[in-house]
PDB file of N, CA and C in Angstrom:
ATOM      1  N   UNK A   1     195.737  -8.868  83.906  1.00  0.00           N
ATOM      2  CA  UNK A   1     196.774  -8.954  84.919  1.00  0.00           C
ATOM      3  C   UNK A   1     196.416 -10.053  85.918  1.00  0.00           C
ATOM      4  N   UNK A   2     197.139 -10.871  86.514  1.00  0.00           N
ATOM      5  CA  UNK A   2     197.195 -11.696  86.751  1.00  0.00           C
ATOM      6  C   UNK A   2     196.816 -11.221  88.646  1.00  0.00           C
ATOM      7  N   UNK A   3     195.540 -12.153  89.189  1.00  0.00           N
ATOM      8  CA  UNK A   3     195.985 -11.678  90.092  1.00  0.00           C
ATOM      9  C   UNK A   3     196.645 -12.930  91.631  1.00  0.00           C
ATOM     10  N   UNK A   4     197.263 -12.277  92.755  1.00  0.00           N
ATOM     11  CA  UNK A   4     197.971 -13.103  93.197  1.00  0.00           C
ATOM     12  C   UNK A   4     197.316 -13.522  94.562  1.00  0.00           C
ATOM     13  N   UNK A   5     196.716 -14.635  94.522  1.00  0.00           N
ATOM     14  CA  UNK A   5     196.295 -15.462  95.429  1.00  0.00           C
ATOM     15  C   UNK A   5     196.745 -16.796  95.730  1.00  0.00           C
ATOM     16  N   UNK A   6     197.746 -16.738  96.677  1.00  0.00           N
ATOM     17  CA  UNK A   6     198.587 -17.933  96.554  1.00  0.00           C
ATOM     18  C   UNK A   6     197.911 -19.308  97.079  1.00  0.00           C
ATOM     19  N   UNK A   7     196.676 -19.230  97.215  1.00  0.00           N
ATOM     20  CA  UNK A   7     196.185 -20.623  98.122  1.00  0.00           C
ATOM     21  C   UNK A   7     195.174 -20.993  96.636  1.00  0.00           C
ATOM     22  N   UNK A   8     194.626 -19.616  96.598  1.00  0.00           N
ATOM     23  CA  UNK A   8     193.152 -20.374  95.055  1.00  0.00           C
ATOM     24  C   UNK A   8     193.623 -19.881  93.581  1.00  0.00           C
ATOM     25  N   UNK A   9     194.358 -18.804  93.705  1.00  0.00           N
ATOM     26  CA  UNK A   9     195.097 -18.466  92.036  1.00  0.00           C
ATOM     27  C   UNK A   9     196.477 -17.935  92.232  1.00  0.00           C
ATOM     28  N   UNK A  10     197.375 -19.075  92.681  1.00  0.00           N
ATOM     29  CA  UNK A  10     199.092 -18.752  92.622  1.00  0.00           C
ATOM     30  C   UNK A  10     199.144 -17.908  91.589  1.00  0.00           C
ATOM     31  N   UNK A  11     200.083 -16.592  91.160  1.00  0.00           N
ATOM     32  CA  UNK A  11     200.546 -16.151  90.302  1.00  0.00           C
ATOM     33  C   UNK A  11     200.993 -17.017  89.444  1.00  0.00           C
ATOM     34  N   UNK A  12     201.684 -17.427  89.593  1.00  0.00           N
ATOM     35  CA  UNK A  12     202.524 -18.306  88.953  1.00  0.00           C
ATOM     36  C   UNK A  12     201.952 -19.783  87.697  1.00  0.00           C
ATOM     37  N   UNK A  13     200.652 -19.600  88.486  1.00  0.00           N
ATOM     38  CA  UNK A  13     199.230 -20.198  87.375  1.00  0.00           C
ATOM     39  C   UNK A  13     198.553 -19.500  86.568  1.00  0.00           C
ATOM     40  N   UNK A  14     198.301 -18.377  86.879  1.00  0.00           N
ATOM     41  CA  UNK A  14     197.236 -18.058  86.370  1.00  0.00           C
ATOM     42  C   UNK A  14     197.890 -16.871  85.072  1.00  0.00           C
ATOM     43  N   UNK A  15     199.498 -17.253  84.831  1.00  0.00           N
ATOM     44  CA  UNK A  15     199.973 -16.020  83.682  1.00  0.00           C
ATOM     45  C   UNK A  15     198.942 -16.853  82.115  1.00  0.00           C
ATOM     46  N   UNK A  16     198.423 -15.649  81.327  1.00  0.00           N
ATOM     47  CA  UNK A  16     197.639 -16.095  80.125  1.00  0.00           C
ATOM     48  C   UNK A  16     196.353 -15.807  80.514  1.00  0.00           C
ATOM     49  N   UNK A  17     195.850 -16.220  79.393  1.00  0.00           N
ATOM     50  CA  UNK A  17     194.184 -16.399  79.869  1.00  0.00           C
ATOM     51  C   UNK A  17     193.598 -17.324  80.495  1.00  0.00           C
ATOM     52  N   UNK A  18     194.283 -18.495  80.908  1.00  0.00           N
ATOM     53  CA  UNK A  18     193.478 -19.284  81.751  1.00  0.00           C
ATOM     54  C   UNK A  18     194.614 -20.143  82.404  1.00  0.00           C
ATOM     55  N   UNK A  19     193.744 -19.963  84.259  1.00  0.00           N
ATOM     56  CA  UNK A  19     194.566 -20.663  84.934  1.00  0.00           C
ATOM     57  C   UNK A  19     195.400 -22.450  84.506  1.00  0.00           C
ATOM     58  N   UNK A  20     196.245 -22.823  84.855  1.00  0.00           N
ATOM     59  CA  UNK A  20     196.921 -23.903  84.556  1.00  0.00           C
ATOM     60  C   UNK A  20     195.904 -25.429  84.764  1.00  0.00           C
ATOM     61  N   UNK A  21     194.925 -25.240  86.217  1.00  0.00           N
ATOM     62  CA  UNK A  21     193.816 -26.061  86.471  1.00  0.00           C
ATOM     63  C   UNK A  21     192.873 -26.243  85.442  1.00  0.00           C
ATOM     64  N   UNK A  22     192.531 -24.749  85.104  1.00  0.00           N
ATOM     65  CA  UNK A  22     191.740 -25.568  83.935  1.00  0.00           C
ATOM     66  C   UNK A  22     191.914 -25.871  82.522  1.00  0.00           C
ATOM     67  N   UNK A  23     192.877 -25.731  82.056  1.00  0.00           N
ATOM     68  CA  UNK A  23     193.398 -26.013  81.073  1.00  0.00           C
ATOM     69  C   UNK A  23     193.399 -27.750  81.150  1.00  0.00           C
ATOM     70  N   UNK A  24     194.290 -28.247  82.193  1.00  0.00           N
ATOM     71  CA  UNK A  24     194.760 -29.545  82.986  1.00  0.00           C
ATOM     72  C   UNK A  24     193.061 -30.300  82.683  1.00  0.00           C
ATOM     73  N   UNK A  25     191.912 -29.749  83.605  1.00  0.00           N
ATOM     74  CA  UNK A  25     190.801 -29.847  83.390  1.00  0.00           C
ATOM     75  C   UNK A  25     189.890 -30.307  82.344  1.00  0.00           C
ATOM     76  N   UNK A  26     189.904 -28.917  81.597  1.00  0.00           N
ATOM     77  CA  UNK A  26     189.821 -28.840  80.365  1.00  0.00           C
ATOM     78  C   UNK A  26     189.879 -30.097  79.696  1.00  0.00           C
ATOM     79  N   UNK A  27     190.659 -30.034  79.463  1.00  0.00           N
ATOM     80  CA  UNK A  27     191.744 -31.497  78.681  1.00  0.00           C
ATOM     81  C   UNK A  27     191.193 -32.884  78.909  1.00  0.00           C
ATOM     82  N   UNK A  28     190.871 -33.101  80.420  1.00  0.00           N
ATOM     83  CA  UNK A  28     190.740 -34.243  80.687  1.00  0.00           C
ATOM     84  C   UNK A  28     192.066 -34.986  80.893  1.00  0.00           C
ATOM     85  N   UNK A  29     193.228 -34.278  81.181  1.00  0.00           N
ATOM     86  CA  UNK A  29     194.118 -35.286  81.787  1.00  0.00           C
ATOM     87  C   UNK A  29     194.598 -36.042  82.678  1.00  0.00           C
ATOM     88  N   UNK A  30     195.237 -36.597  83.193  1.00  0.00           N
ATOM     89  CA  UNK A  30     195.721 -37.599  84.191  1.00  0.00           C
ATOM     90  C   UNK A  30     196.705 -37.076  84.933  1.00  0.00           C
ATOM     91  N   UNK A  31     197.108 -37.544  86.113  1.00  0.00           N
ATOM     92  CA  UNK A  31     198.186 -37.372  87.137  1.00  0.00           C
ATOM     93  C   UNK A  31     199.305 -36.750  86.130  1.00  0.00           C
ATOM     94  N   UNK A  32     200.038 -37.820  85.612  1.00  0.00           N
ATOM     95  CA  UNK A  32     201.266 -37.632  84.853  1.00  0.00           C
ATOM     96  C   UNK A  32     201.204 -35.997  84.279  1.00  0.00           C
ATOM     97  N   UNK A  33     200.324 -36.123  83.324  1.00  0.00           N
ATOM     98  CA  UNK A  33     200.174 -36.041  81.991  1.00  0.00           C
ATOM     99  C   UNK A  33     199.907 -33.875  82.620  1.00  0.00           C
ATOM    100  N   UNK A  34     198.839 -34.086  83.655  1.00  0.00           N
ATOM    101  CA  UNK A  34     198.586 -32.488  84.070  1.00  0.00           C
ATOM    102  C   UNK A  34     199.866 -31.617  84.817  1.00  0.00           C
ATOM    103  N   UNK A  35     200.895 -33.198  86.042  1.00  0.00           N
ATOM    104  CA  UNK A  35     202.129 -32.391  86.103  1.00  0.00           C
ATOM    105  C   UNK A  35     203.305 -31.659  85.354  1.00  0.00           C
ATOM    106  N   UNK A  36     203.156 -32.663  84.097  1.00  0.00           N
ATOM    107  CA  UNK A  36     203.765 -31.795  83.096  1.00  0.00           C
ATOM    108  C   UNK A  36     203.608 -30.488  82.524  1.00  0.00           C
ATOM    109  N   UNK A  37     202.185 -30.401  81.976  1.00  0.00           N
ATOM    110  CA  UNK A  37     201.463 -29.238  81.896  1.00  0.00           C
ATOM    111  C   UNK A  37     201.836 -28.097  83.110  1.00  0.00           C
ATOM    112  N   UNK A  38     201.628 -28.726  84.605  1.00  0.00           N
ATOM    113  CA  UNK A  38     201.691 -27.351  85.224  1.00  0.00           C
ATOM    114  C   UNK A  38     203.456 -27.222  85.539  1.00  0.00           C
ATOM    115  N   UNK A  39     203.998 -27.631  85.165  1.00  0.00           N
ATOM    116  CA  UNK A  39     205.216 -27.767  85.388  1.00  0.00           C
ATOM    117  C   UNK A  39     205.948 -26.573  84.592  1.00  0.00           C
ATOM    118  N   UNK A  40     205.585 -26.991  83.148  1.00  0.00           N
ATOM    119  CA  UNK A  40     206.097 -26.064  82.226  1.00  0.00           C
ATOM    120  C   UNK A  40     205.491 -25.109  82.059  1.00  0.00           C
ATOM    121  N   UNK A  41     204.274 -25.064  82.373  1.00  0.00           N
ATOM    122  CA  UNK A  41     203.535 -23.305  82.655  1.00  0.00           C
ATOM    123  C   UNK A  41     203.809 -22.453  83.399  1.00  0.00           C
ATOM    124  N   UNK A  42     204.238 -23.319  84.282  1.00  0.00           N
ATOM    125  CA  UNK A  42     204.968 -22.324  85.344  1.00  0.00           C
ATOM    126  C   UNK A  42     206.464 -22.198  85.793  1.00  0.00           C
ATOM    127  N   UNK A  43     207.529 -22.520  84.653  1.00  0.00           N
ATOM    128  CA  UNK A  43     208.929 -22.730  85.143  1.00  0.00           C
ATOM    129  C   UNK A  43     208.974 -21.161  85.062  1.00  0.00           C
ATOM    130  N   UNK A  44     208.967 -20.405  84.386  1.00  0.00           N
ATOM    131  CA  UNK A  44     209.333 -19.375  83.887  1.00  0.00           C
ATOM    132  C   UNK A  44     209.285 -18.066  85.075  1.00  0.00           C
ATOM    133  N   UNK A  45     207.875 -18.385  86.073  1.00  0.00           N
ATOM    134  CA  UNK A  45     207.272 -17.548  87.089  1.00  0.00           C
ATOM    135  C   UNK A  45     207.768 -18.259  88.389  1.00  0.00           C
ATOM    136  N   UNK A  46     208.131 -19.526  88.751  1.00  0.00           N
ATOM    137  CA  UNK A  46     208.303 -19.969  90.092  1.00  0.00           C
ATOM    138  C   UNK A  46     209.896 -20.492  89.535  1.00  0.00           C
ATOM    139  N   UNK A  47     210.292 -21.710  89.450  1.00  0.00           N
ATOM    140  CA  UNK A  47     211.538 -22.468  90.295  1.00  0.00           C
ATOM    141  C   UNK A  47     212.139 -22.586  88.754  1.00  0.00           C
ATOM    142  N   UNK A  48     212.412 -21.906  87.379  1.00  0.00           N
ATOM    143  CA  UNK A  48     212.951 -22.267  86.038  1.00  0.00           C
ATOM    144  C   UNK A  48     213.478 -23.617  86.034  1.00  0.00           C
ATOM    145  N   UNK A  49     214.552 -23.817  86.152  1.00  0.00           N
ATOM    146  CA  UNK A  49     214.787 -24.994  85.635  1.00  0.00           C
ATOM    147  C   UNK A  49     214.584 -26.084  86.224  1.00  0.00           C
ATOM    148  N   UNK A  50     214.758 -26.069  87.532  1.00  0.00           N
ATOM    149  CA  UNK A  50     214.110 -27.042  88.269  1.00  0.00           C
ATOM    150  C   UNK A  50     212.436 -27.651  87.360  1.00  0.00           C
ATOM    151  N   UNK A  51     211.776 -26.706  87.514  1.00  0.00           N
ATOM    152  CA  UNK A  51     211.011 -27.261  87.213  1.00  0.00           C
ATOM    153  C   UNK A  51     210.581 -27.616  85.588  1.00  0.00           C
ATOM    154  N   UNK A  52     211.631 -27.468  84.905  1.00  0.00           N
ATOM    155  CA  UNK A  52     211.858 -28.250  83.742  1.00  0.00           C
ATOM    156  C   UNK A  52     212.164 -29.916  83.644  1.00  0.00           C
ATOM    157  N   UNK A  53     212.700 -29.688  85.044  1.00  0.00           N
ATOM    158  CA  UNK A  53     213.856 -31.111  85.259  1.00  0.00           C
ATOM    159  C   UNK A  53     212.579 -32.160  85.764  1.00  0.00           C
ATOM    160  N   UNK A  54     211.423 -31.102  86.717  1.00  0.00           N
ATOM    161  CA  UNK A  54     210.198 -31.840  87.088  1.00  0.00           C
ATOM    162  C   UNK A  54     209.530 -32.528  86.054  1.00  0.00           C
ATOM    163  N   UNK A  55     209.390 -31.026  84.552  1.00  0.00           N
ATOM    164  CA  UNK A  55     208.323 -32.042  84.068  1.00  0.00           C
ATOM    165  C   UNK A  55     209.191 -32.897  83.358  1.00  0.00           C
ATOM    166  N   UNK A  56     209.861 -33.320  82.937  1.00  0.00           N
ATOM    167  CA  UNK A  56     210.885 -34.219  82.065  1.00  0.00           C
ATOM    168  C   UNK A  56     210.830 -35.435  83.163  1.00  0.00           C
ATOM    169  N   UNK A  57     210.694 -35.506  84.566  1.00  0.00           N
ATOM    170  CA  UNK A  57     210.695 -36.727  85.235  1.00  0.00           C
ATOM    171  C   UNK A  57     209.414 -37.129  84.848  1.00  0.00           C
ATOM    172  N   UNK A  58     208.298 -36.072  84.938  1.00  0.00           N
ATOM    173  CA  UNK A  58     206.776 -36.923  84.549  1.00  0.00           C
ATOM    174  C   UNK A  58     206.748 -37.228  83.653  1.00  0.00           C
ATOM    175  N   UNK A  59     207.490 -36.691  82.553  1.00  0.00           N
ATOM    176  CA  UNK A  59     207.536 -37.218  80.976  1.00  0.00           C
ATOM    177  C   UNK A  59     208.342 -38.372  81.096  1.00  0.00           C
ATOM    178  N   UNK A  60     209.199 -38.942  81.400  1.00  0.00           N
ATOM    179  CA  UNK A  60     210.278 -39.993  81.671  1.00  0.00           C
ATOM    180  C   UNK A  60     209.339 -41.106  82.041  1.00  0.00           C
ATOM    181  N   UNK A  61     208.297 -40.843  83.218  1.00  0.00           N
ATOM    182  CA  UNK A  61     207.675 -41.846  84.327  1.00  0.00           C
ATOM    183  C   UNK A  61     206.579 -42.408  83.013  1.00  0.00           C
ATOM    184  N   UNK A  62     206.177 -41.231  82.784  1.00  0.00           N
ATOM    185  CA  UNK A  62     204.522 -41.727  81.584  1.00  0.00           C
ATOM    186  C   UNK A  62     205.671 -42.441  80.472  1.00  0.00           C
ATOM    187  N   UNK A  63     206.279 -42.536  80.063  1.00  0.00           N
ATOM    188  CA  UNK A  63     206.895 -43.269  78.625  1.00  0.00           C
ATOM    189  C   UNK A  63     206.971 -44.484  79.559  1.00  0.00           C
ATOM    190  N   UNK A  64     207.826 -44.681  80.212  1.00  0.00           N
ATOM    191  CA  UNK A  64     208.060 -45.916  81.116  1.00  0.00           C
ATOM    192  C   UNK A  64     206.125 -46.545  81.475  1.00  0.00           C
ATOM    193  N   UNK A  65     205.194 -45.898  81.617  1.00  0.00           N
ATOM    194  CA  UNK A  65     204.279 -46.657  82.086  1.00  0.00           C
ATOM    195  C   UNK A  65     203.582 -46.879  80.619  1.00  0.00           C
ATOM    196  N   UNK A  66     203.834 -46.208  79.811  1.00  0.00           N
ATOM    197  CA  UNK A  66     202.630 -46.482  78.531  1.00  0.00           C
ATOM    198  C   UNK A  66     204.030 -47.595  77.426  1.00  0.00           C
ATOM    199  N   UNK A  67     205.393 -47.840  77.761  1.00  0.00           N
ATOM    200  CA  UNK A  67     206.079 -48.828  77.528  1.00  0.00           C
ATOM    201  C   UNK A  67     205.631 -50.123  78.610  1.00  0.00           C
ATOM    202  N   UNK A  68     205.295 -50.114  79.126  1.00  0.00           N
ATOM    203  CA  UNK A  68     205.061 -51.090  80.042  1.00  0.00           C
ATOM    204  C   UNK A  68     204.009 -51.379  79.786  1.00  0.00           C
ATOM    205  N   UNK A  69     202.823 -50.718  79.446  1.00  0.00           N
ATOM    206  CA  UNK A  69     201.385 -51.070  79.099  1.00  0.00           C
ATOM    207  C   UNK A  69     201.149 -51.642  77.495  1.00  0.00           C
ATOM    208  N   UNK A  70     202.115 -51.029  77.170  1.00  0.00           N
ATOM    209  CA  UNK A  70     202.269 -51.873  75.715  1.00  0.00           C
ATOM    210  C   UNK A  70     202.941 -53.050  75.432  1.00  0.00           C
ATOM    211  N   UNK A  71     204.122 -53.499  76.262  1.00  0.00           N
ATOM    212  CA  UNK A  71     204.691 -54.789  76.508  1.00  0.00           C
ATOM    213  C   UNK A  71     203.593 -55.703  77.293  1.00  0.00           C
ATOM    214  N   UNK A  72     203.263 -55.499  78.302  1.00  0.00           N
ATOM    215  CA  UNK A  72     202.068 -56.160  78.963  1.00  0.00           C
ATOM    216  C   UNK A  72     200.577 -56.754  78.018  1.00  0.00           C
ATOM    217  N   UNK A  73     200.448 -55.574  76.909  1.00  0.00           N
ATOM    218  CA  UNK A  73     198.728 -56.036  76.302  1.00  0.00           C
ATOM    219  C   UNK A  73     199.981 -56.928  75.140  1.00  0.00           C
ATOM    220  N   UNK A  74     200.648 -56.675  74.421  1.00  0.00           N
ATOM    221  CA  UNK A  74     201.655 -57.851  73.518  1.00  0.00           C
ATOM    222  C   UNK A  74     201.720 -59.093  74.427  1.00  0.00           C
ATOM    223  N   UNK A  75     202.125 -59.026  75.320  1.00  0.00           N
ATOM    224  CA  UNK A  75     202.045 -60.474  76.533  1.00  0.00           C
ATOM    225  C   UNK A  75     201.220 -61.134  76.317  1.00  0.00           C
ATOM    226  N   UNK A  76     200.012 -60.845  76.745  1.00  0.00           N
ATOM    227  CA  UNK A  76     198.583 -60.883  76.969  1.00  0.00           C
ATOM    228  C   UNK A  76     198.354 -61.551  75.552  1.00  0.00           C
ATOM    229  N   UNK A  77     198.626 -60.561  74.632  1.00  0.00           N
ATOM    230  CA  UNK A  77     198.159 -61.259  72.810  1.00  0.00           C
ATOM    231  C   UNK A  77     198.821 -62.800  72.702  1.00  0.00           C
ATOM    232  N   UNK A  78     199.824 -62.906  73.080  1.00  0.00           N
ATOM    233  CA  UNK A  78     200.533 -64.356  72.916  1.00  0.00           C
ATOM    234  C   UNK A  78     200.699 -65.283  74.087  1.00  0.00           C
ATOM    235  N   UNK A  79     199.264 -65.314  75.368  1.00  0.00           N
ATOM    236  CA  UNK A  79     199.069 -66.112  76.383  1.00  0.00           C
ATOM    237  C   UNK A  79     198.654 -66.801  75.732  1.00  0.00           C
TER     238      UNK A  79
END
């Protein structure tokens, strides 16, 4: 059971066996890449769709930067 500490274990993180931080952690991911993660771990317990709409903007932002990082090193190949 999940318990509810809204400053060090939000409910809303910690549904499953392991809080949303360390999973994010875990992983080794990045800005983008962990808002998504806690985004969709937690639509269901805090703000639903809203925060679907959140992670789909971080998913939107990371395609746009790893399109941009791939047009940029192609650049770079034909300076």
């Amino acid at each position: 059971m999940a318990i509810d500490d809204p400053v060090n274990s939000p409910k809303h993180y910690t549904q499953g066996e392991m809080e949303t931080i360390t999973a994010i952690e875990g992983l080794g991911l990045g800005y983008h890449e962990g808002n998504i993660i806690k985004y969709v771990s937690r639509y269901k317990y805090k703000n639903g769709i809203e925060d679907l709409r959140k992670a789909k903007w971080y998913i939107d932002r990371l395609i746009y930067i790893e399109e941009a990082n791939i047009y940029n090193e192609r650049k770079r190949d034909y300076e």
